[in-house]
Protein backbone atom coordinates (compact mmCIF):
# COMPACT_ATOMS: atom_id res chain seq x y z
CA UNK A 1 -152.67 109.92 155.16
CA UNK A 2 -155.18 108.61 157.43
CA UNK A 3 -154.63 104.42 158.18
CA UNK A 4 -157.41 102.61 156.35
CA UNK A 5 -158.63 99.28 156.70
CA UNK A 6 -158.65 97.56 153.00
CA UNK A 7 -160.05 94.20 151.74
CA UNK A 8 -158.32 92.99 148.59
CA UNK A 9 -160.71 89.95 147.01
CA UNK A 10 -160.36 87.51 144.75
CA UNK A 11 -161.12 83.77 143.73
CA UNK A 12 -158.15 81.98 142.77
CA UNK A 13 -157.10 78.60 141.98
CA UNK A 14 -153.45 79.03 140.87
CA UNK A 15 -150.82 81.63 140.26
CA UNK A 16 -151.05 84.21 137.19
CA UNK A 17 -151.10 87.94 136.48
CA UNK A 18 -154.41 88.86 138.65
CA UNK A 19 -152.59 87.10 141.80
CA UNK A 20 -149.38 88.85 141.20
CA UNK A 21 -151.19 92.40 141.00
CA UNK A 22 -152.70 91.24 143.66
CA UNK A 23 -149.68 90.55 146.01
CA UNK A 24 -147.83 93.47 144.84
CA UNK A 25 -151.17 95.26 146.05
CA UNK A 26 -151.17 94.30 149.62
CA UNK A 27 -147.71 94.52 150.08
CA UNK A 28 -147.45 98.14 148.79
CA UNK A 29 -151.04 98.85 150.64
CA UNK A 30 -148.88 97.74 153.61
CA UNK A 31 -145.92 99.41 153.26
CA UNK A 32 -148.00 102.58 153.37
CA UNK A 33 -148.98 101.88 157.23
CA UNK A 34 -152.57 100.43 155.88
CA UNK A 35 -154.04 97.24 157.59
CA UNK A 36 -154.78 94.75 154.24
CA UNK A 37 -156.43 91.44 154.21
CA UNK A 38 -156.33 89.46 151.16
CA UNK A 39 -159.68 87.71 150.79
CA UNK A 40 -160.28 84.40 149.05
CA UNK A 41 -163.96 83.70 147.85
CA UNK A 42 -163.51 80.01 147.70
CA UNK A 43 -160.87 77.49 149.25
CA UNK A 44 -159.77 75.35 146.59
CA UNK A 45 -156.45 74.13 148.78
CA UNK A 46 -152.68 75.67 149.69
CA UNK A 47 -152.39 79.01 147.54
CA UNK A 48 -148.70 80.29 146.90
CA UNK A 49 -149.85 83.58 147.47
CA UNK A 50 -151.48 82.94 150.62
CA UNK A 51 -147.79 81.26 151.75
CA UNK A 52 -145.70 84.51 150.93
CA UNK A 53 -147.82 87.11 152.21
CA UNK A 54 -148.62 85.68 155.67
CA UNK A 55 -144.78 84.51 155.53
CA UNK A 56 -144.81 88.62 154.85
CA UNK A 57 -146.72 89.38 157.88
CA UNK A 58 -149.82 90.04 156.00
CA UNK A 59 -153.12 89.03 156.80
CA UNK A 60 -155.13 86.52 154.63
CA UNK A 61 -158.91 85.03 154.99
CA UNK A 62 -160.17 82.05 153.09
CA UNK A 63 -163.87 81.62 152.95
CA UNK A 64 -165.87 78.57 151.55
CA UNK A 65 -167.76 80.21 149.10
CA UNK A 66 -170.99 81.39 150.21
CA UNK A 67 -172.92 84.38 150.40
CA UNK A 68 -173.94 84.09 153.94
CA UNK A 69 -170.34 83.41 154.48
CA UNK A 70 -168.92 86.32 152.89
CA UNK A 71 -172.18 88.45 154.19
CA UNK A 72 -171.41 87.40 157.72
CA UNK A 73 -167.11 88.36 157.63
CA UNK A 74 -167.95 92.02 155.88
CA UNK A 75 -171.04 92.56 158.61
CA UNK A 76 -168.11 91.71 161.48
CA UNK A 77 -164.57 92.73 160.17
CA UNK A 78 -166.08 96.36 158.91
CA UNK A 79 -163.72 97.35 155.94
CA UNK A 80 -163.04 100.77 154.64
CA UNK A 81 -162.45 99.65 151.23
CA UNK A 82 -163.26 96.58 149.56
CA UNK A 83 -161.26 95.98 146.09
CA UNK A 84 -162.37 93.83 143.65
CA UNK A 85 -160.05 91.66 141.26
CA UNK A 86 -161.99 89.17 138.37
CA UNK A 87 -165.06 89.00 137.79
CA UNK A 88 -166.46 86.90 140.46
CA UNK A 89 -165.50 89.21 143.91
CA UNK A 90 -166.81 91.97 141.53
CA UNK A 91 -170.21 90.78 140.64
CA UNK A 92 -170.77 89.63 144.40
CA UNK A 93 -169.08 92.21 146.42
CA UNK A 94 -170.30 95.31 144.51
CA UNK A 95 -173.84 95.37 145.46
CA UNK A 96 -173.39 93.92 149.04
CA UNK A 97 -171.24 97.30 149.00
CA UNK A 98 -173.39 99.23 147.99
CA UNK A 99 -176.11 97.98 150.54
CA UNK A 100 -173.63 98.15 153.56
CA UNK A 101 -172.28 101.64 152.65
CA UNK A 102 -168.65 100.42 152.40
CA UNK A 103 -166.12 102.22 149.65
CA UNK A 104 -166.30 99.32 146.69
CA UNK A 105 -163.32 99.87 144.27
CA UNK A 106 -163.06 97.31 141.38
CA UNK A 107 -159.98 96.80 139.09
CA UNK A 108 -160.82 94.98 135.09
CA UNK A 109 -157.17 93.10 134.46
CA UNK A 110 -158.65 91.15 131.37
CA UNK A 111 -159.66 92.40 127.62
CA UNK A 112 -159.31 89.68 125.28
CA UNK A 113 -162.89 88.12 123.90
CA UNK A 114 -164.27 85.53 126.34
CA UNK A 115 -165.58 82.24 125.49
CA UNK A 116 -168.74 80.25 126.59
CA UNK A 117 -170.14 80.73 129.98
CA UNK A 118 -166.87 83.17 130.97
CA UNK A 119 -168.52 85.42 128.29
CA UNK A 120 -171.86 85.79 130.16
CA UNK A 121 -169.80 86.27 133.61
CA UNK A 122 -167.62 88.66 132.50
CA UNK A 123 -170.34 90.74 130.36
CA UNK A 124 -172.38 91.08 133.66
CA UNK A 125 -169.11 92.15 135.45
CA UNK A 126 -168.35 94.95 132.69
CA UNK A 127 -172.19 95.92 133.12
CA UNK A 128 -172.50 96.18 136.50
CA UNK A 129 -168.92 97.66 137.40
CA UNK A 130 -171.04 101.22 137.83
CA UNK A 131 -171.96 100.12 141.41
CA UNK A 132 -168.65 100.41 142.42
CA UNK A 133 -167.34 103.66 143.98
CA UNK A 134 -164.27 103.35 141.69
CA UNK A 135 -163.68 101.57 138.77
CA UNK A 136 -160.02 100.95 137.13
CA UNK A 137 -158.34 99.40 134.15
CA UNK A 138 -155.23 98.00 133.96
CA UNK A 139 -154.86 99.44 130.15
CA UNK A 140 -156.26 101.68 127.58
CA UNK A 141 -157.54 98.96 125.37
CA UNK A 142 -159.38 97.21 128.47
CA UNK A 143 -160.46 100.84 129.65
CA UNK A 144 -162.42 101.19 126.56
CA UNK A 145 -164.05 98.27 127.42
CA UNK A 146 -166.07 99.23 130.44
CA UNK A 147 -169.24 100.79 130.01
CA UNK A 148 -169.37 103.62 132.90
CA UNK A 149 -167.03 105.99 134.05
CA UNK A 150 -163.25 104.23 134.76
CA UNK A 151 -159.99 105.46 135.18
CA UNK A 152 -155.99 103.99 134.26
CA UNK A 153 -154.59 102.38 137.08
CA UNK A 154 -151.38 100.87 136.11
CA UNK A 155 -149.73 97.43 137.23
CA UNK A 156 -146.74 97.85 139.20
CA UNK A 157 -144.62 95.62 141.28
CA UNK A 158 -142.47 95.96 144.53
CA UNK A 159 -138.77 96.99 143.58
CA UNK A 160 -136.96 96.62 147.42
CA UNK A 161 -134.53 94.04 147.53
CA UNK A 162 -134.68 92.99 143.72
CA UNK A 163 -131.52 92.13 142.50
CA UNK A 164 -130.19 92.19 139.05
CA UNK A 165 -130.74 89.50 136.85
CA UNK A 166 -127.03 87.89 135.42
CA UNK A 167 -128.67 85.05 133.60
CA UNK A 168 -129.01 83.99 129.94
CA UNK A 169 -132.01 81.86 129.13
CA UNK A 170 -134.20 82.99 126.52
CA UNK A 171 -137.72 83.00 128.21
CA UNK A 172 -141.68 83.07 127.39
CA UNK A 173 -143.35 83.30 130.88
CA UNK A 174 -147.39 83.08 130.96
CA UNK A 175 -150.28 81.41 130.35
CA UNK A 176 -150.11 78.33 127.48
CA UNK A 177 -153.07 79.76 125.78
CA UNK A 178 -154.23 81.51 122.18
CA UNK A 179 -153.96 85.00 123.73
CA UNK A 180 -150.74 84.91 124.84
CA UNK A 181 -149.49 83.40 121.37
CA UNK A 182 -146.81 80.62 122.76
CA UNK A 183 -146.85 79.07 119.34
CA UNK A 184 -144.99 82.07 118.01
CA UNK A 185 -142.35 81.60 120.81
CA UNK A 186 -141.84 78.21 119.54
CA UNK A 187 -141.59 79.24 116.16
CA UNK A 188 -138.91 81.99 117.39
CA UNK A 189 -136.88 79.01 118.36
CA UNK A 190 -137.41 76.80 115.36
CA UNK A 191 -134.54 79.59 114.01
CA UNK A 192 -132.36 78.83 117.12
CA UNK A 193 -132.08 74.95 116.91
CA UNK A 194 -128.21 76.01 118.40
CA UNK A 195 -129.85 77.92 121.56
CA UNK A 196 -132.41 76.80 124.21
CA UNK A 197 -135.90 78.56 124.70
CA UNK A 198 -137.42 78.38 128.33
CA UNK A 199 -141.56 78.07 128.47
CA UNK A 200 -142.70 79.09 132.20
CA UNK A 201 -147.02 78.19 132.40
CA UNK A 202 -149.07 76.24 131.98
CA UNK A 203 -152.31 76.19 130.07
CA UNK A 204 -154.73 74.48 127.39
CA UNK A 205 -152.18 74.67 124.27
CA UNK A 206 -149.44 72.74 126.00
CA UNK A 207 -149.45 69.67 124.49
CA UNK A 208 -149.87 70.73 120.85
CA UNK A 209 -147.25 72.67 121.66
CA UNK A 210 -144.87 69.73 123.10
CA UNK A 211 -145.74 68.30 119.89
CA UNK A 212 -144.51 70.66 117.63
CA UNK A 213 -141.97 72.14 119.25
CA UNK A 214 -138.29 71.45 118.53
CA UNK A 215 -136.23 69.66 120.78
CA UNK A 216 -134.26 72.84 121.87
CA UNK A 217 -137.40 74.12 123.53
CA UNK A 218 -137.47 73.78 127.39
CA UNK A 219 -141.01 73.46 129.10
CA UNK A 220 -140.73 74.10 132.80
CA UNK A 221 -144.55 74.17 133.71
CA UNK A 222 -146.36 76.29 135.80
CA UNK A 223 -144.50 78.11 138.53
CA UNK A 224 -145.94 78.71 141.97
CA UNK A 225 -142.78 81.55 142.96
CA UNK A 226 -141.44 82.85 139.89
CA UNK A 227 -138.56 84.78 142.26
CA UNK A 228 -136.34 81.89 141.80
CA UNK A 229 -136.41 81.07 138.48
CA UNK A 230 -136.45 85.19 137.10
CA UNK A 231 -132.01 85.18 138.13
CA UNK A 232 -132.06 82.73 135.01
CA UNK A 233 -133.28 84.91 132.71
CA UNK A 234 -131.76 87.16 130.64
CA UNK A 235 -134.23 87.82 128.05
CA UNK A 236 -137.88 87.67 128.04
CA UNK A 237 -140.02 87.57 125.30
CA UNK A 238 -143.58 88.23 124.89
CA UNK A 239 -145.67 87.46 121.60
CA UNK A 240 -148.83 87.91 122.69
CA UNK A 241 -151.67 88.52 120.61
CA UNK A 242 -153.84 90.35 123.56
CA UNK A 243 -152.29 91.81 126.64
CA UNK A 244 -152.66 94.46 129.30
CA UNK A 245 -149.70 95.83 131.03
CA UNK A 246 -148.55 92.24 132.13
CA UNK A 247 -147.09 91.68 134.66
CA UNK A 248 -144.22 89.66 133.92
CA UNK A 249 -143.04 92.54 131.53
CA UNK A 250 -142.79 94.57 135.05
CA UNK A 251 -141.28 91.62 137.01
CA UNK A 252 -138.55 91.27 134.43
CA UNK A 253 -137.43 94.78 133.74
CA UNK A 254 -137.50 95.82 137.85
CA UNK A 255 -134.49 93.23 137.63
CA UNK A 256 -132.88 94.25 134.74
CA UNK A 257 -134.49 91.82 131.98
CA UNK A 258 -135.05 93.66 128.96
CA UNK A 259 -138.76 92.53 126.91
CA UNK A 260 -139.15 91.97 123.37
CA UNK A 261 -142.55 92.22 122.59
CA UNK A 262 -145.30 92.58 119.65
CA UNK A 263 -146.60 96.27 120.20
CA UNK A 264 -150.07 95.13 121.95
CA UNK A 265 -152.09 96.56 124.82
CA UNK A 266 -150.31 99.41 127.15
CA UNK A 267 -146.83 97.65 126.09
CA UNK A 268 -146.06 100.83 124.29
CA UNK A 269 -146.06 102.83 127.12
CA UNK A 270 -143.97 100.67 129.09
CA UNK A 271 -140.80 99.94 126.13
CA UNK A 272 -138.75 101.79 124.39
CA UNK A 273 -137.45 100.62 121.17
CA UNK A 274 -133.98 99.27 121.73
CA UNK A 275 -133.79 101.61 125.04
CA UNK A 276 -135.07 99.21 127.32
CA UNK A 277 -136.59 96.62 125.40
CA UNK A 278 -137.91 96.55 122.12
CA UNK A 279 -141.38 96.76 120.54
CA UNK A 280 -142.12 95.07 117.28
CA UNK A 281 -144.84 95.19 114.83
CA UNK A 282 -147.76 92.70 115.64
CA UNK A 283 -146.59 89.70 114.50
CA UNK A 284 -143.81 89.73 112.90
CA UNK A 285 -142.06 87.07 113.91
CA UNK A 286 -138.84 87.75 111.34
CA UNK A 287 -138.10 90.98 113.50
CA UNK A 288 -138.28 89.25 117.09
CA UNK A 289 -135.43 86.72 115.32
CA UNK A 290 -133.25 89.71 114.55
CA UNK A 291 -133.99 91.25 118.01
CA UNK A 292 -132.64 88.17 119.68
CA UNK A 293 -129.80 87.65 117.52
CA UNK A 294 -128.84 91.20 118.14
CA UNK A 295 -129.41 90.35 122.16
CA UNK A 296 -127.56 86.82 121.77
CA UNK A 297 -123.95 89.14 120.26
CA UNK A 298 -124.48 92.33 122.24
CA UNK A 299 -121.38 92.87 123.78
CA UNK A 300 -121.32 93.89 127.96
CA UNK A 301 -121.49 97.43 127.70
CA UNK A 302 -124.50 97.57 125.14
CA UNK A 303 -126.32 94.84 128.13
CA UNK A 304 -126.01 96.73 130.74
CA UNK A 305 -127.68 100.04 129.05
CA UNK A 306 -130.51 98.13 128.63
CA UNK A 307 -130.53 96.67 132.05
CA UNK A 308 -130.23 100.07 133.74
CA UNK A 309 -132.93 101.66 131.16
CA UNK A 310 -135.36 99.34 132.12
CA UNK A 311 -134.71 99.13 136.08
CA UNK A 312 -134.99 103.59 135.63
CA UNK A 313 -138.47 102.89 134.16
CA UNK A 314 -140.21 100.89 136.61
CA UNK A 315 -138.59 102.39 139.64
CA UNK A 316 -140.21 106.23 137.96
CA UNK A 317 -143.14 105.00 136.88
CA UNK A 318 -144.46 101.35 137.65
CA UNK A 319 -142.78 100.98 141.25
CA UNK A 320 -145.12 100.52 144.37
CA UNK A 321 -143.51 104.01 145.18
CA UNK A 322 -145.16 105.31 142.13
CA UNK A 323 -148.40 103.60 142.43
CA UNK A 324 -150.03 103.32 145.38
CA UNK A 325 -149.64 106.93 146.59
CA UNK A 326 -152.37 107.34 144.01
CA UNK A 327 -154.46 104.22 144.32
CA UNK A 328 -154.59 105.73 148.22
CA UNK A 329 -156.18 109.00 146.70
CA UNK A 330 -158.77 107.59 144.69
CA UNK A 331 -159.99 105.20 147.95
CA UNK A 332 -159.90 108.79 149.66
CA UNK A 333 -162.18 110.17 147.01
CA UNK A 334 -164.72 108.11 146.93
CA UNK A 335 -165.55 108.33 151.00
């Protein structure tokens, strides 16, 4: 397939499930022989992503957040394709597109209900996502979302040189907000006071959480390179009350780390009840305790067939391997 020179763009403060599509993006994009450039919009300091992919050999560009700016770096670096990620590079960079004749794909990675001004922006993203050349959804439920033609495009991460994961903790990894339903973790450990529970993120619910959360619960903060802390986990869970395909779900099982979740979003396609995870009626809490007991007394054998059953299913299906071959396609499609 024919070498193709791809923009990836995005405005980013900090570290979460957009940036780690993101990275697993370029790298795959590169892997494949293409030449990628991850663009920031705005320069709001040292990014962790920025670190690890030019410590990858990747390219990166930081702009300072104006049009003419942005205008100016398309006009003289020439891109094939130009993908979008959040609302912000997609309202901006999908008409300049258009205007310059370059290939515009967009990905949507968020479908829970906005709030306040981040409802206007992200209604005029949804409503203007037909300018791109191809549009794609990280889910069914946020496919449905989009008002013009769009297609699944699944998260997937980069599975070389993963290793397994031998550790123990008990884990919630993610943003410290409504959506992602933290306060149900803490309950979950409110009927472990014997065992500790490990809180990864950050977010606007942390310290009403520090305040009611026993003292067995563990809050690490946000994490700017989740690669050294995922070794410690043996099991995550994730009792979200709106998701996508999150990332961290893919992250854990490509090293063995089986998922408990709430049956939300694309999560159904991605576990297998008590295969290689398990998937639990929306909030019920009283079935995540007996999942984790059951985990907690599982003896080595009955461990491992869940490790291997969830490794199998991203490496098939949600691998870079998997993944990009396609997203490669679609760019192709659209020229």
């Amino acid at each position: 397939m024919e070498t193709k020179k791809i923009w990836l763009v995005l405005d980013s403060r900090g570290f979460g499930g957009i940036e780690s599509h993101v990275e697993h993006l370029a790298l795959g994009l590169n892997s494949a022989r293409n030449e990628v450039t991850v663009v920031f919009l705005n320069n709001y300091g040292n990014h962790p992503v920025q670190r690890r992919l030019l410590y990858a050999g990747l390219q990166c560009e930081v702009l300072d957040g104006r049009l003419t700016t942005l205008w100016r770096e398309i006009r003289k670096h020439k891109p094939d394709v130009i993908h979008t990620h959040g609302y912000k590079a997609g309202i901006l960079l999908r008409p300049m597109c258009k205007v310059i004749g370059i290939t515009c794909a967009s990905t949507f990675h968020s479908g829970e209900e906005k709030q306040g001004k981040l409802k206007m922006y992200d209604w005029f993203d949804r409503h203007t996502a037909f300018l791109a050349d191809k549009v794609f959804a990280v889910s069914t439920p946020i496919l449905s979302t989009i008002p013009c033609p769009a297609e699944l495009s699944d998260n997937f991460v980069n599975t070389r040189d993963l290793s397994l994961s031998t550790g123990e903790e008990i884990a919630f990894v993610g943003r410290l907000s409504k959506e992602k339903a933290p306060d149900r973790f803490v309950l979950l450990a409110k009927h472990f006071p014997y065992m500790d529970f490990h809180i990864y993120g950050d977010g606007p619910m942390r310290k009403d959480l520090e305040k009611s959360a026993p003292a067995n619960v563990v809050f690490h903060g946000a994490q700017t390179d989740m690669r050294r802390v995922w070794p410690r986990i043996g099991l995550l869970v994730l009792p979200s009350r709106a998701e996508g395909l999150p990332m961290s779900s893919l992250e854990a099982m490509a090293r063995g780390i089986p998922v408990a979740a709430f049956n939300v979003g694309a999560l159904n396609k991605l576990i297998q009840h008590d295969k290689n995870g398990w998937l639990l009626k929306q909030g019920d809490v009283t079935s995540m305790v007996d999942v984790v007991h059951d985990w907690r007394n599982s003896d080595p054998e009955k461990r491992s067939t869940w490790q291997i059953n969830a490794i199998s299913t991203i490496k098939e299906r949600y691998s870079a391997e998997a993944v990009v071959p396609k997203l490669l396609k679609a760019y192709t499609q659209t020229t």
